[in-house]
C-alpha atoms as a PDB file:
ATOM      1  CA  UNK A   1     106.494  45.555 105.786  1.00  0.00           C
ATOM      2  CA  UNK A   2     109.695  44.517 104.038  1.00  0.00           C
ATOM      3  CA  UNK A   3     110.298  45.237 100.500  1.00  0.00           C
ATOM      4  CA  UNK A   4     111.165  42.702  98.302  1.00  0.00           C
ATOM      5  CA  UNK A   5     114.994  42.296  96.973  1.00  0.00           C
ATOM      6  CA  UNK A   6     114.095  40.492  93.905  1.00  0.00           C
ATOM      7  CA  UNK A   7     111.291  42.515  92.138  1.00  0.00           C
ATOM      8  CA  UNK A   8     111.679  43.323  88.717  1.00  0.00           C
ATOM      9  CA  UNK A   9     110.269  46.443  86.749  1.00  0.00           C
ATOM     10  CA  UNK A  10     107.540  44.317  85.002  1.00  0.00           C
ATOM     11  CA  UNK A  11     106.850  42.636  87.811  1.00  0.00           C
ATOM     12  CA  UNK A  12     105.353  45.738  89.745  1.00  0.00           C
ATOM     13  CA  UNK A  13     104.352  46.682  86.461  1.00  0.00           C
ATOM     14  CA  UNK A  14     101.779  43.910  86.512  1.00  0.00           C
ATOM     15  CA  UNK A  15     100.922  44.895  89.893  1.00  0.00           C
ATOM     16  CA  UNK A  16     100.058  48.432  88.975  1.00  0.00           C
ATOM     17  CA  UNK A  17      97.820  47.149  86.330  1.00  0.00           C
ATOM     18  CA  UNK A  18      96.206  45.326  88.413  1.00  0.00           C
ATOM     19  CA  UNK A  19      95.946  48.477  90.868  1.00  0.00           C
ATOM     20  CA  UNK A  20      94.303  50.650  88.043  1.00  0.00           C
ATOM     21  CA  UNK A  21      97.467  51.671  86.572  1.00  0.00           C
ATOM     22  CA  UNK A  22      97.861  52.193  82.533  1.00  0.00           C
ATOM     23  CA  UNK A  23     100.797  51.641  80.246  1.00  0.00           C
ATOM     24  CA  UNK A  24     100.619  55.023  78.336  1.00  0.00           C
ATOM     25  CA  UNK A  25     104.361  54.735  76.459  1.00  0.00           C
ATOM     26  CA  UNK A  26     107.775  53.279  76.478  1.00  0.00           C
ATOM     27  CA  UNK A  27     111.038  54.527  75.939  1.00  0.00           C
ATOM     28  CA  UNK A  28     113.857  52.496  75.578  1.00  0.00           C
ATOM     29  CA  UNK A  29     113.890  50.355  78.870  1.00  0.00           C
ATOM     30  CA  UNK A  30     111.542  52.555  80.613  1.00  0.00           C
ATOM     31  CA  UNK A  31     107.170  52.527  80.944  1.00  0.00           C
ATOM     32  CA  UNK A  32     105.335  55.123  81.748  1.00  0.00           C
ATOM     33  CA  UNK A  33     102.317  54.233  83.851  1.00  0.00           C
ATOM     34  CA  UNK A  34      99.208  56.491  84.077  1.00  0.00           C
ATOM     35  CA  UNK A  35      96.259  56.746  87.111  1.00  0.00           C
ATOM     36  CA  UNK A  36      93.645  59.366  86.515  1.00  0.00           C
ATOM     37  CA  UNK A  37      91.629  58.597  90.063  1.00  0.00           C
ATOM     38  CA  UNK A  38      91.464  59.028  92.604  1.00  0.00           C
ATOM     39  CA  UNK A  39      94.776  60.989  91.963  1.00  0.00           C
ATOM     40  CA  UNK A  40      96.029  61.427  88.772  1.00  0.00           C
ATOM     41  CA  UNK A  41      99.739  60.125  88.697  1.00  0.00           C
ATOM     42  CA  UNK A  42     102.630  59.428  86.092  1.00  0.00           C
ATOM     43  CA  UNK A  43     105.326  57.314  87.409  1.00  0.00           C
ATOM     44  CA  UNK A  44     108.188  55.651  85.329  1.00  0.00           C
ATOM     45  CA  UNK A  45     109.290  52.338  85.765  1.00  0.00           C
ATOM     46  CA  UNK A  46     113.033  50.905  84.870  1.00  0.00           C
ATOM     47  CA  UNK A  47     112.332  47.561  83.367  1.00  0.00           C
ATOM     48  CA  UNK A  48     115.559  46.045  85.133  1.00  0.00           C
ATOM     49  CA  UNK A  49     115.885  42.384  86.543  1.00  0.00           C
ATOM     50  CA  UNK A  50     116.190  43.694  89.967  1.00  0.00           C
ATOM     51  CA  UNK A  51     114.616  47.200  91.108  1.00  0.00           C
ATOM     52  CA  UNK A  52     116.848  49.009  93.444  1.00  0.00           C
ATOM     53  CA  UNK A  53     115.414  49.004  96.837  1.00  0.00           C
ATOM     54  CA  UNK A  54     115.525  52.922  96.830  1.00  0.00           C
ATOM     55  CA  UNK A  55     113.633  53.505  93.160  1.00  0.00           C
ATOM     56  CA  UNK A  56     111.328  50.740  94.729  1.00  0.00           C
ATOM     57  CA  UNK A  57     110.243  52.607  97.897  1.00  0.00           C
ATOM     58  CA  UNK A  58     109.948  55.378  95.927  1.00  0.00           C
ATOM     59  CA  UNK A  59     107.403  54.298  93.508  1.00  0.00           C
ATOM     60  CA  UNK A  60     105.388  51.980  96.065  1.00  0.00           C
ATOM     61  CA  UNK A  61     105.391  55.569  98.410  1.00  0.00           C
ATOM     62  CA  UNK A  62     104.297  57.603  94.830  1.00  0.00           C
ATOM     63  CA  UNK A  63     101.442  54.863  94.170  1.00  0.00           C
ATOM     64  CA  UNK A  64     100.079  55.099  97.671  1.00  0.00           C
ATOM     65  CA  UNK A  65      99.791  59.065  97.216  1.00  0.00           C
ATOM     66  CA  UNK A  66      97.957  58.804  94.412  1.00  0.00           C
ATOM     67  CA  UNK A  67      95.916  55.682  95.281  1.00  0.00           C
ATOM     68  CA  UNK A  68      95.169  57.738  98.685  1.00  0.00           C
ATOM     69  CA  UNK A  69      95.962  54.166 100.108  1.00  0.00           C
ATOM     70  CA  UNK A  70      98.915  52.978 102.544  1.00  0.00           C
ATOM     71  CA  UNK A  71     102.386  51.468 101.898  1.00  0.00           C
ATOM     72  CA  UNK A  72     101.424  48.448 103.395  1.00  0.00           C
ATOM     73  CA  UNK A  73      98.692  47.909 100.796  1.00  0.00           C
ATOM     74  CA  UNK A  74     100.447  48.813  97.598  1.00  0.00           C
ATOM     75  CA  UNK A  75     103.331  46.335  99.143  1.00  0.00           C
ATOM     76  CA  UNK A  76     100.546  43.255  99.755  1.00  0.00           C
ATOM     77  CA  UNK A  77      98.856  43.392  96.836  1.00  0.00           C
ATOM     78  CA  UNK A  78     102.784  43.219  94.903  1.00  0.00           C
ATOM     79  CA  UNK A  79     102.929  39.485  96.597  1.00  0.00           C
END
């Protein structure tokens, strides 16, 4: 699946909420998010207009480790 060019960092911040993700803190222009299961996980989003496609992949590939899910998934249920 394609990633998207246009997704902002509150945009898949939404979608990791609605994945079972937590806001835990905020710094300046970034969130932490927090999973405790099945995995627990940290990552930190850039709240930017436009993610780069690079820090994208990278967080969609760090929420399907600790979702124990697939790419594809985390990247469907973004859209």
């Amino acid at each position: 699946m394609k990633l998207p060019r246009d997704l902002s960092g509150a945009e898949l911040i939404g979608a990791l909420k609605r994945l079972g993700y937590r806001q835990t803190r905020q710094t300046g222009s970034h969130v932490r998010m927090t999973v405790s299961a099945p995995r627990e996980g940290h990552p930190t989003i850039p709240l930017t207009n436009a993610l780069p496609t690079g820090t994208l992949a990278a967080l969609i590939k760090e929420a399907a480790l600790q979702l124990e899910t697939t790419v594809e998934d985390i990247l469907s249920s973004i859209r």
